[in-house]
Each structure stands twice: as structure tokens, then as C-alpha cells.
C-alpha atoms as a PDB file:
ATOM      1  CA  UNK A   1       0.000   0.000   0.000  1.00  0.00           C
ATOM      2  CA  UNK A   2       2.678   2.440   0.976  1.00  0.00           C
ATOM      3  CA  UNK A   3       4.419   1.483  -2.158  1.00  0.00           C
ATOM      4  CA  UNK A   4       1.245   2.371  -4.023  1.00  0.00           C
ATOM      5  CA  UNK A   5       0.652   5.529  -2.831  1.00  0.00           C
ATOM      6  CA  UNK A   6       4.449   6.501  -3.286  1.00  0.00           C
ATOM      7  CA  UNK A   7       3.864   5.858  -6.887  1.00  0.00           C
ATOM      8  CA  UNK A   8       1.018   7.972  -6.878  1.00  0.00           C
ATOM      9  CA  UNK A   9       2.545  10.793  -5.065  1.00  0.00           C
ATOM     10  CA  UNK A  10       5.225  11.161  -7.889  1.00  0.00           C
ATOM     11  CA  UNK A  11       3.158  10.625 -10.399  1.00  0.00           C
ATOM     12  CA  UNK A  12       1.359  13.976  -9.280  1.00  0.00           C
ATOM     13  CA  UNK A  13       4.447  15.717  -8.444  1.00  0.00           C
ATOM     14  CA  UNK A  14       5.575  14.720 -12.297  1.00  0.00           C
ATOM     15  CA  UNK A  15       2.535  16.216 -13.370  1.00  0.00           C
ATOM     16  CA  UNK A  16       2.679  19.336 -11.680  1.00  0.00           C
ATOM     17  CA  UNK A  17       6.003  19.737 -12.917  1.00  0.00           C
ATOM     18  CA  UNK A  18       5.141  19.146 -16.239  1.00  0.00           C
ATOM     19  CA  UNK A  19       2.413  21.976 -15.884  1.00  0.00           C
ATOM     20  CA  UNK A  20       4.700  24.447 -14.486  1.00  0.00           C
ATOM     21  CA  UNK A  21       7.117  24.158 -17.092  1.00  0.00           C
ATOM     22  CA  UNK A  22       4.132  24.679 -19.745  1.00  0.00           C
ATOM     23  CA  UNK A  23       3.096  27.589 -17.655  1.00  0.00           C
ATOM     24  CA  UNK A  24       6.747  28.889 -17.943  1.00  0.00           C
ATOM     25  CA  UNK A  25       7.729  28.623 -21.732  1.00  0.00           C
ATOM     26  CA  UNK A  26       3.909  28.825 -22.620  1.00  0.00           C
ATOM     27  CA  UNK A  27       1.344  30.671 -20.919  1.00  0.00           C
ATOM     28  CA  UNK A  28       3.766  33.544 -19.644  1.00  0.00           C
ATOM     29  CA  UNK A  29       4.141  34.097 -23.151  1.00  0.00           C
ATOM     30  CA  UNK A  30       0.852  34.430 -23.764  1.00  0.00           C
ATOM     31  CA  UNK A  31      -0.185  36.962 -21.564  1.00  0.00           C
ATOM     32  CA  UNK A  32       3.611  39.163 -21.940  1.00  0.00           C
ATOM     33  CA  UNK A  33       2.668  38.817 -26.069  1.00  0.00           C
ATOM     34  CA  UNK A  34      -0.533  40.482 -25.174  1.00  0.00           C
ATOM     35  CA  UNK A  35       0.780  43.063 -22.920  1.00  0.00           C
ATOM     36  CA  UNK A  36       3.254  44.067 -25.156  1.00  0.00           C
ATOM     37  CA  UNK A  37       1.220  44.233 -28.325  1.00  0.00           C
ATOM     38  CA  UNK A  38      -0.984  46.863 -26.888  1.00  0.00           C
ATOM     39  CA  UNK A  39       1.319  49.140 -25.422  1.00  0.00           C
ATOM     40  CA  UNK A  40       3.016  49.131 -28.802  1.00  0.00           C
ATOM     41  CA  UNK A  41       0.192  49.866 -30.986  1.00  0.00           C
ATOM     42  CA  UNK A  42      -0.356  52.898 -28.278  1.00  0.00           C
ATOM     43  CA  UNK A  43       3.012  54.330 -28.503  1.00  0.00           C
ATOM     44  CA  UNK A  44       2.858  54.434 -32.269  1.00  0.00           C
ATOM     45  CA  UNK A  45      -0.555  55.385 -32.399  1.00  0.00           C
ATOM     46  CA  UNK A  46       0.242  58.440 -30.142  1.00  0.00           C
ATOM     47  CA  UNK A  47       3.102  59.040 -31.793  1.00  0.00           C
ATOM     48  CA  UNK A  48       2.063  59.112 -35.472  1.00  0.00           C
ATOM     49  CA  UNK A  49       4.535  59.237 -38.536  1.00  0.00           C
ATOM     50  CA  UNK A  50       3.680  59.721 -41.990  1.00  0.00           C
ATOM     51  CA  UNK A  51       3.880  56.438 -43.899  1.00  0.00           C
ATOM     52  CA  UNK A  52       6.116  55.893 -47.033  1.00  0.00           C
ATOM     53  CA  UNK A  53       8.180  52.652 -48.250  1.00  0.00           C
ATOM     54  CA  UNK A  54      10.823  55.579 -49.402  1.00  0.00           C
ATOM     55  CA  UNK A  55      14.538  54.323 -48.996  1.00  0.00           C
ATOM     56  CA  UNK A  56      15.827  57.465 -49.249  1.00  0.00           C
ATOM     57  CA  UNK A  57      13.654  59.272 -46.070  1.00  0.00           C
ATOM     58  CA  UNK A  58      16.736  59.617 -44.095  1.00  0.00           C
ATOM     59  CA  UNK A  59      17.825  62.220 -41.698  1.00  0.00           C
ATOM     60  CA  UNK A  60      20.772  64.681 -42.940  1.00  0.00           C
ATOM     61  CA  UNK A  61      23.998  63.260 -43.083  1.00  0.00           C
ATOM     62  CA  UNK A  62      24.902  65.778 -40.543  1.00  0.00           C
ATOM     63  CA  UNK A  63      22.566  65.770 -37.851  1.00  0.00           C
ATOM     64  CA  UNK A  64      24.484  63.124 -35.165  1.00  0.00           C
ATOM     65  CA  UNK A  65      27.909  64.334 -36.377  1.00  0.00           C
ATOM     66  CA  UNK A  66      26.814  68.300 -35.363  1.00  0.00           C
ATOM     67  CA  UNK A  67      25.441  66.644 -32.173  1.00  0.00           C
ATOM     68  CA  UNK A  68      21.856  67.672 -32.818  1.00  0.00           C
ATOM     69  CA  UNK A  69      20.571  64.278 -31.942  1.00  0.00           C
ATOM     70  CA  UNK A  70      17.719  64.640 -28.980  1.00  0.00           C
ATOM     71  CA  UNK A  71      18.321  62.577 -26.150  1.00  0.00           C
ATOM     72  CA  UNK A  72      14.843  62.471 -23.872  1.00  0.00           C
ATOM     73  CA  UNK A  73      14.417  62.190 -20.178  1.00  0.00           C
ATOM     74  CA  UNK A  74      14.147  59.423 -18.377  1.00  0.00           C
ATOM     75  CA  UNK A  75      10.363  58.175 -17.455  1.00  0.00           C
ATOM     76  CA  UNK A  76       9.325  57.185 -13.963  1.00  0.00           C
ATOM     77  CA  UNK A  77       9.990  53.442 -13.195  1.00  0.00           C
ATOM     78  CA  UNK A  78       7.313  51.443 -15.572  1.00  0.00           C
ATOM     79  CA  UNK A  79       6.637  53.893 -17.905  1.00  0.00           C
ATOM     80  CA  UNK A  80       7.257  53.837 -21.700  1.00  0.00           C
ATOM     81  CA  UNK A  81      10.432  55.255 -23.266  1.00  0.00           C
ATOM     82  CA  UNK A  82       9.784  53.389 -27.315  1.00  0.00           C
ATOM     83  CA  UNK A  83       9.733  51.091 -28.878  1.00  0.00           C
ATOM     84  CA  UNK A  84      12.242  48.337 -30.416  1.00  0.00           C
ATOM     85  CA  UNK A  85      12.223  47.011 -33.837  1.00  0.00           C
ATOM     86  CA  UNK A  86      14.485  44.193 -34.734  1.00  0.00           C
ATOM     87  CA  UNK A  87      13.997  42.884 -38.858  1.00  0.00           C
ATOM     88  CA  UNK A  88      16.679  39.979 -37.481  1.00  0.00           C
ATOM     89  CA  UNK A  89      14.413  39.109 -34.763  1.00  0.00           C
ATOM     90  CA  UNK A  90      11.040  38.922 -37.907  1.00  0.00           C
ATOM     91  CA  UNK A  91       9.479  40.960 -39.863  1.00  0.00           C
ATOM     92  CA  UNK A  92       6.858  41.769 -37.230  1.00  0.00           C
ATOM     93  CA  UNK A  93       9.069  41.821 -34.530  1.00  0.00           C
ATOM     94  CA  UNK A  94       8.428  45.190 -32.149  1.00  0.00           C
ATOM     95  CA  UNK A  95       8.877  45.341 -28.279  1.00  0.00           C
ATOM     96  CA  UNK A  96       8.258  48.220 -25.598  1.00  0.00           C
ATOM     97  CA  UNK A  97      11.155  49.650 -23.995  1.00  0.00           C
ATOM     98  CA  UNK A  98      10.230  50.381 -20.196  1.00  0.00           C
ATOM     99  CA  UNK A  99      11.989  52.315 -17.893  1.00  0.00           C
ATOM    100  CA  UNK A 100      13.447  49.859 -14.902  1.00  0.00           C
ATOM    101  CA  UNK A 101      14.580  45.938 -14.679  1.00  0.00           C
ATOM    102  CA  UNK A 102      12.653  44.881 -11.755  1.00  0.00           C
ATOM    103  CA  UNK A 103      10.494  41.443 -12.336  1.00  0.00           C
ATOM    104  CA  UNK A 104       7.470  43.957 -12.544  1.00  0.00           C
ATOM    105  CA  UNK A 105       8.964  45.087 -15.433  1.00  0.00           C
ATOM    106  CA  UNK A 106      10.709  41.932 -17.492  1.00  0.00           C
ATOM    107  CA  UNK A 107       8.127  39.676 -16.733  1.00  0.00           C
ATOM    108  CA  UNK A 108       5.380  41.490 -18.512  1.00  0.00           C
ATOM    109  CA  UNK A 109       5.459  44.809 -20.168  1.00  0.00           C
ATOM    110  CA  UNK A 110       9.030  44.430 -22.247  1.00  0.00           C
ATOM    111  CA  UNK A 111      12.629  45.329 -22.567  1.00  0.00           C
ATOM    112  CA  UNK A 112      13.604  47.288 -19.423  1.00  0.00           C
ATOM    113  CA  UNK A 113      16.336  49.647 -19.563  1.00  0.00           C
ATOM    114  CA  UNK A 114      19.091  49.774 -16.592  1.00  0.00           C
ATOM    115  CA  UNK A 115      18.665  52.814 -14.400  1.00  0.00           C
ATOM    116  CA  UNK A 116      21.556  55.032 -14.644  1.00  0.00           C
ATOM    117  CA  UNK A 117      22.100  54.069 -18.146  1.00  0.00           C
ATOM    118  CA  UNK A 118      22.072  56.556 -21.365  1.00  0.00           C
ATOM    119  CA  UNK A 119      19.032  57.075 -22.830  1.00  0.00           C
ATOM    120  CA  UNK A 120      18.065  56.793 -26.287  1.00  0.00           C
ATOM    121  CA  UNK A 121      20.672  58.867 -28.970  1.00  0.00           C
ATOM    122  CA  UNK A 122      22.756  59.718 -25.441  1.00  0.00           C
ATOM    123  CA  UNK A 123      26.526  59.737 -25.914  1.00  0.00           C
ATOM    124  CA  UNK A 124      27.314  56.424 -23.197  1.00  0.00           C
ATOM    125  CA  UNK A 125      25.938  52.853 -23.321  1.00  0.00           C
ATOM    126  CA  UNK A 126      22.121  52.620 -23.269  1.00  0.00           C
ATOM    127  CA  UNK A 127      21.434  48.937 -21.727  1.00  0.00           C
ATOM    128  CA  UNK A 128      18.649  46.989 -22.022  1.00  0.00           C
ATOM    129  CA  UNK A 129      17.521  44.121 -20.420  1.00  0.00           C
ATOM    130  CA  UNK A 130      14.730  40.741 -21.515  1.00  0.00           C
ATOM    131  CA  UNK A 131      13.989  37.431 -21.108  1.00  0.00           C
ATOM    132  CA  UNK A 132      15.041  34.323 -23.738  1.00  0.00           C
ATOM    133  CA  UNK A 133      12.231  32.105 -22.855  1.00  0.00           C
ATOM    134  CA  UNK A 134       9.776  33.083 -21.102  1.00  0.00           C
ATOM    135  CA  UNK A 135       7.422  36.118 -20.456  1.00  0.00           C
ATOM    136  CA  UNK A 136       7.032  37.088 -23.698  1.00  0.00           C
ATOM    137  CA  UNK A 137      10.863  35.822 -24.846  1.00  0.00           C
ATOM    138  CA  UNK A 138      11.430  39.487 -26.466  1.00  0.00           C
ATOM    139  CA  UNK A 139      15.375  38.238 -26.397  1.00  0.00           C
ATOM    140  CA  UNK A 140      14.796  34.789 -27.995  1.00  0.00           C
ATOM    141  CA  UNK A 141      16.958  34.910 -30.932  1.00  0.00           C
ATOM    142  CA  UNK A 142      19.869  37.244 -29.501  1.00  0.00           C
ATOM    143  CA  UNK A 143      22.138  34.961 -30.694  1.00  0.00           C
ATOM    144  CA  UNK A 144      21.322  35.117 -34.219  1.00  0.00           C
ATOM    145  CA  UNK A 145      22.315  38.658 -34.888  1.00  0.00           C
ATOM    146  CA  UNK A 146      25.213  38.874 -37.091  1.00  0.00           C
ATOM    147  CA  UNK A 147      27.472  42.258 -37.884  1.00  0.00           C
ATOM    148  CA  UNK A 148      25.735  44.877 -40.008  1.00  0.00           C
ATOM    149  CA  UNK A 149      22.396  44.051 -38.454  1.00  0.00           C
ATOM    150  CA  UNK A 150      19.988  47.025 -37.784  1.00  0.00           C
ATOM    151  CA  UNK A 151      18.465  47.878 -34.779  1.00  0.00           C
ATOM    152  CA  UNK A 152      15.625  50.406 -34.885  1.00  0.00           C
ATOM    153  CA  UNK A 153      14.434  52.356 -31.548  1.00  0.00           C
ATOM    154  CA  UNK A 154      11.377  54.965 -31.305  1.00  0.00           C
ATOM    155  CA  UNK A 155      11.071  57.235 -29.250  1.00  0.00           C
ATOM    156  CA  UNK A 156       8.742  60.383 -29.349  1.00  0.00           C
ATOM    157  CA  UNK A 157      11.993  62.472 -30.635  1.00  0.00           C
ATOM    158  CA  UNK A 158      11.972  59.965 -33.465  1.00  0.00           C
ATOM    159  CA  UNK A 159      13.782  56.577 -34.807  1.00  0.00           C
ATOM    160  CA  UNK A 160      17.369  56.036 -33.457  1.00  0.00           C
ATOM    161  CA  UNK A 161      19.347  53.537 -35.462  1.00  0.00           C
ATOM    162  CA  UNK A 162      21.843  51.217 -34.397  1.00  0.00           C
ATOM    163  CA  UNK A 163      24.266  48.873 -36.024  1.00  0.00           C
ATOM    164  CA  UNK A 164      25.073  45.181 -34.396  1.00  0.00           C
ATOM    165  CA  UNK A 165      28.670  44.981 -34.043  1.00  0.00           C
ATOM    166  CA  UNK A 166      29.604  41.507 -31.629  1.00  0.00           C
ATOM    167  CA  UNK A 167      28.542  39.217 -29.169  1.00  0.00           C
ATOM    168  CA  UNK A 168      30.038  37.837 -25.944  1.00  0.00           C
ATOM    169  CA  UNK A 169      28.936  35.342 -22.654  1.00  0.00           C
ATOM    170  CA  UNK A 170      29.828  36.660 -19.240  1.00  0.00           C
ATOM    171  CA  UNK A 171      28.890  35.293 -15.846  1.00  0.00           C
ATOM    172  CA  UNK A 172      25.947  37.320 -14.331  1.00  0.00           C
ATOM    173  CA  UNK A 173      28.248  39.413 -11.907  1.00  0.00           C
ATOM    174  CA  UNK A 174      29.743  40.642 -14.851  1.00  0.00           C
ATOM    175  CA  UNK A 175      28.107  44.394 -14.726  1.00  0.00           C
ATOM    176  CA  UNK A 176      30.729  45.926 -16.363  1.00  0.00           C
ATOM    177  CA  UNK A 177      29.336  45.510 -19.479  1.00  0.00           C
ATOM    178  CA  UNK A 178      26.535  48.040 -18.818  1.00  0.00           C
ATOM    179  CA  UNK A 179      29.423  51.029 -17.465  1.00  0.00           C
ATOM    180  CA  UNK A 180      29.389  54.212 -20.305  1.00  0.00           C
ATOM    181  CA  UNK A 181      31.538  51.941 -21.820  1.00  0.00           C
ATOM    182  CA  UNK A 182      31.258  48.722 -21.291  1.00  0.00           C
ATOM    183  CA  UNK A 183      33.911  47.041 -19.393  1.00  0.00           C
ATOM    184  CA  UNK A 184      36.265  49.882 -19.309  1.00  0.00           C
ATOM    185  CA  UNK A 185      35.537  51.638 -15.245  1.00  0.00           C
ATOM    186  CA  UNK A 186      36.436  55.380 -15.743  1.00  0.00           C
ATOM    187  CA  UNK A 187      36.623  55.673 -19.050  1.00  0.00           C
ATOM    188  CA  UNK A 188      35.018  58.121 -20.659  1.00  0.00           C
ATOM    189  CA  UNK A 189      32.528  57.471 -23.645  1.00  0.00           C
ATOM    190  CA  UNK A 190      32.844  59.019 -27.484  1.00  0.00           C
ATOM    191  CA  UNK A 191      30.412  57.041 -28.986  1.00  0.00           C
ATOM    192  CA  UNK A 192      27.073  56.157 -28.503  1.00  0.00           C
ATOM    193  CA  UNK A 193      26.478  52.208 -28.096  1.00  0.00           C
ATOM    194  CA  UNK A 194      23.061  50.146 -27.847  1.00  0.00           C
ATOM    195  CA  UNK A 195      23.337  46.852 -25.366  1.00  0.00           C
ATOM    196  CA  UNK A 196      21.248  44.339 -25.220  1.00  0.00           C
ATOM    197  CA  UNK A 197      21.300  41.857 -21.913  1.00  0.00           C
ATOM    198  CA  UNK A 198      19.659  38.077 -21.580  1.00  0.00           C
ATOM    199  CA  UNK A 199      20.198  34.630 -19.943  1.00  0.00           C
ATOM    200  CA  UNK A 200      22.157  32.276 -21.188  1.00  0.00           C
ATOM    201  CA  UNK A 201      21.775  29.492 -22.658  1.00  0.00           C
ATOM    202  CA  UNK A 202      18.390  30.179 -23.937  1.00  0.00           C
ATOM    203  CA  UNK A 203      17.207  27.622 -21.476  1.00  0.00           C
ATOM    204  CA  UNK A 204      19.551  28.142 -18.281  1.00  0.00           C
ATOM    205  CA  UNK A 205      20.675  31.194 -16.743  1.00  0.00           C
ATOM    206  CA  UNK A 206      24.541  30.143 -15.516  1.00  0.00           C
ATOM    207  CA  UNK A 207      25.509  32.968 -17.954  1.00  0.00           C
ATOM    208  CA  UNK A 208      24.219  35.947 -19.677  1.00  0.00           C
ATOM    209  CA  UNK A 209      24.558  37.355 -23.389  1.00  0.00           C
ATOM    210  CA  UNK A 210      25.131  40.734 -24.312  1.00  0.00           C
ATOM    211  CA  UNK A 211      24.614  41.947 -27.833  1.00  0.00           C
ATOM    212  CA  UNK A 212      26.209  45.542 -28.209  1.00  0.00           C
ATOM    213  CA  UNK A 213      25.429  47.775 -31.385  1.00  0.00           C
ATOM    214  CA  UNK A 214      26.850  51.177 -32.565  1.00  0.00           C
ATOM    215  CA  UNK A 215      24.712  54.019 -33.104  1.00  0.00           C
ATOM    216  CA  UNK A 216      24.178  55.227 -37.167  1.00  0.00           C
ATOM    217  CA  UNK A 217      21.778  57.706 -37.470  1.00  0.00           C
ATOM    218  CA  UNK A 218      18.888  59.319 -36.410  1.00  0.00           C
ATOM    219  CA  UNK A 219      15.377  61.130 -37.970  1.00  0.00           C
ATOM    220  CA  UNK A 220      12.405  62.894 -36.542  1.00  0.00           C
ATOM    221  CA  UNK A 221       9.227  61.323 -36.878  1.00  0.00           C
ATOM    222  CA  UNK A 222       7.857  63.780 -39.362  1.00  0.00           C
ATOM    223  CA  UNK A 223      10.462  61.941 -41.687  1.00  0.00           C
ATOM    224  CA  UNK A 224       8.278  58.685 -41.677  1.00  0.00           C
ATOM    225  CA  UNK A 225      10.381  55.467 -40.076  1.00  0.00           C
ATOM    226  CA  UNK A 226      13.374  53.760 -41.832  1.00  0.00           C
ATOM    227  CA  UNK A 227      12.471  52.055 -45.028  1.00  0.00           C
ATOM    228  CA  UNK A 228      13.246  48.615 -42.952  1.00  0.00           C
ATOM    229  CA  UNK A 229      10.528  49.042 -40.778  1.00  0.00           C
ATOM    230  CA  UNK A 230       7.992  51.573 -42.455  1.00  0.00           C
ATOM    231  CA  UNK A 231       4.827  49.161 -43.528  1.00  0.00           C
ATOM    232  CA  UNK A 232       5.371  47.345 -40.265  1.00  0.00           C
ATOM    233  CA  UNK A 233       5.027  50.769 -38.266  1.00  0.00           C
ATOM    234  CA  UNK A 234       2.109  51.468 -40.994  1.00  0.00           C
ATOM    235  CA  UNK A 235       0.046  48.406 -39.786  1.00  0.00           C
ATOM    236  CA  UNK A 236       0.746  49.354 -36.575  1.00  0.00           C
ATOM    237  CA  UNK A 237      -0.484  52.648 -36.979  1.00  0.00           C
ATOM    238  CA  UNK A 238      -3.644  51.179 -38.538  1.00  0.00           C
ATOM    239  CA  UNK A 239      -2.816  52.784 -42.072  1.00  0.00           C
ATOM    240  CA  UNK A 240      -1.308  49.576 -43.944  1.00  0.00           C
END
């Protein structure tokens, strides 16, 4: 009898195990998705661009080199700062940026950026952080990016472009890689960088991956968004 109900006993605990890992890598991902679906549609939709598929809608070539590029304020903790676009990541791909990295943050409305980071455009490293996995995975395919990739980020100044330059693993005391530039304590910044932070491996957390990118350029909003991502921000908008 004892035996019996032994057997029994694991054979629920296996169960519930089984469900909590489907809650994990399925149903947090489900309601994040959600979450961050809606608060992008209501950043772009309250921060409207005009819509063209023109390559050439670019900012002047001497905008970021005369040092005109806006740089915004910091939100309170939780509140919006953009939005993300990744054409790596898929064509639809587009996450909120959120002010903070707390679990209140990460685990449902998006990328959170590190307090005391740059901002947006900001001379310094501006340093995000998301999940691989779970709620909502926004950092699933880090690891895919390859040199030359674009990253887009909106703001209500306009789109900030950034170029993927390299990869590397670190253990997670390893905050260095989020100083004004990264690894380097004291040195002071000349360029303007993008990070990205996640766990690693994609189904572990014994290390994290940080993706670092190069700013390019910048344009207002009444310039319309990069060609790359300008009939995705259309449907977005509700005008594609």
C-alpha cells in the first residue's frame, strides 16, 4: 500500500512539474505577447509618422555628427520610453522599452532599460535588459544577430538607429558591461552604443549574453520610419 501511494505521489508531483514548465515557456508568453502588443500599438498610435516605403527618407547626413541628436528624459519606473524594432528578430518583430529591470517590469510589459544608463541617442551605453524564454521571450533569438544588423528604436523624438557589431557570454556578476563603456571603469565614452542583456543558454541562466550595437543615425518622426521598418510601423499605426 505504501508502495502504491508513493507511486502515486510522484506521479502527481511529475505532473505538476510538467504543468509548471508549460506555464513557464507557454502561458507567460501568452499573456507578456498580449501586454506588449498593446502598449506598442499605443506608442505608435500616439506618436504618429507619416507612412512611405521611401529608402531614401533619411535624416541629414549631418545631424548626429553636429550633435543635434535629442536625447529624452528618463520616465518614472514602468513607464514607456519606445519602442524596439528588430527585422533579425522577424518581420513583425516590435517590443516596448520600459523604464526599470525589476520582475514587474521583465516579466510582462518588455525590454527594461538599466537605471543610470544613457538614454536613447545619449553619448554612453544605453542597456537593455529581456527574457530568452519566457514572459514574452522578447530576447529569444539574440544569438542570431550577425554584424551589419539594424536595430531600430522609437522614441517620441523619433527613430534612433543602431548597427550590431559583436557578441560575448559573461557570468551574471559581470556588470561591467553596462558602465558608459562597457567594461572599461572610468573611461570616458565618445560614442554612442546600444546593449542588449539576456540569460544564457536560452534555457539556463549560468551565464548571460550581451549583444552591443553602434549608433548610425537618427530622424524625426515627421520623416516617416526607416524604409526597414515603415509598412510594419504602418500596420501598426492602422494605415497599412
Amino acid at each position: 500500500m505504501a508502495v502504491q501511494v508513493a507511486g502515486e505521489l510522484l506521479i502527481t508531483l511529475g505532473v505538476v512539474a510538467i504543468l509548471f514548465v508549460a506555464w513557464q515557456l507557454w502561458w507567460t508568453n501568452v499573456e507578456a505577447d498580449a501586454v506588449q502588443g498593446a502598449a506598442v500599438k499605443q506608442f505608435v498610435q500616439e506618436h504618429q509618422t507619416p507612412v512611405t516605403n521611401d529608402p531614401s527618407a533619411t535624416a541629414p547626413a549631418d545631424q548626429a555628427a553636429a550633435g543635434t541628436v535629442p536625447v529624452g528624459s528618463a520616465p518614472r519606473h514602468g513607464e514607456a520610453i519606445g519602442v524596439v524594432y528588430v527585422p533579425r528578430f522577424g518581420a513583425d518583430y516590435s517590443r516596448p522599452i520600459i523604464e526599470g529591470t525589476s520582475q514587474d517590469v521583465i516579466d510582462t510589459l518588455g525590454l527594461g532599460r538599466y537605471k543610470d544608463t544613457a538614454m536613447p541617442g545619449a553619448v554612453g551605453n544605453f542597456a537593455m535588459a529581456g527574457h530568452r524564454q519566457t514572459h514574452g521571450a522578447v530576447l529569444d533569438n539574440i544569438h542570431t544577430l550577425v554584424p551589419g544588423d539594424k536595430i531600430y528604436v522609437q522614441t517620441a523624438d523619433g527613430f534612433y538607429t543602431y548597427v550590431f557589431r559583436n557578441q560575448e557570454i559573461v557570468l551574471p556578476d559581470r556588470t561591467d558591461v553596462l558602465l558608459p563603456v562597457p567594461t572599461q571603469p572610468g573611461a570616458v565614452p565618445d560614442q554612442r552604443l546600444l546593449t542588449m542583456t539576456s540569460c544564457n543558454p536560452r534555457f539556463g541562466s549560468e551565464e548571460r549574453i550581451i549583444a552591443y550595437s553602434v549608433f548610425d543615425s537618427w530622424q524625426p518622426l515627421s520623416a516617416g520610419a526607416p524604409a526597414a521598418i515603415a509598412k510594419q510601423l504602418a500596420a501598426l499605426q492602422g494605415k497599412g
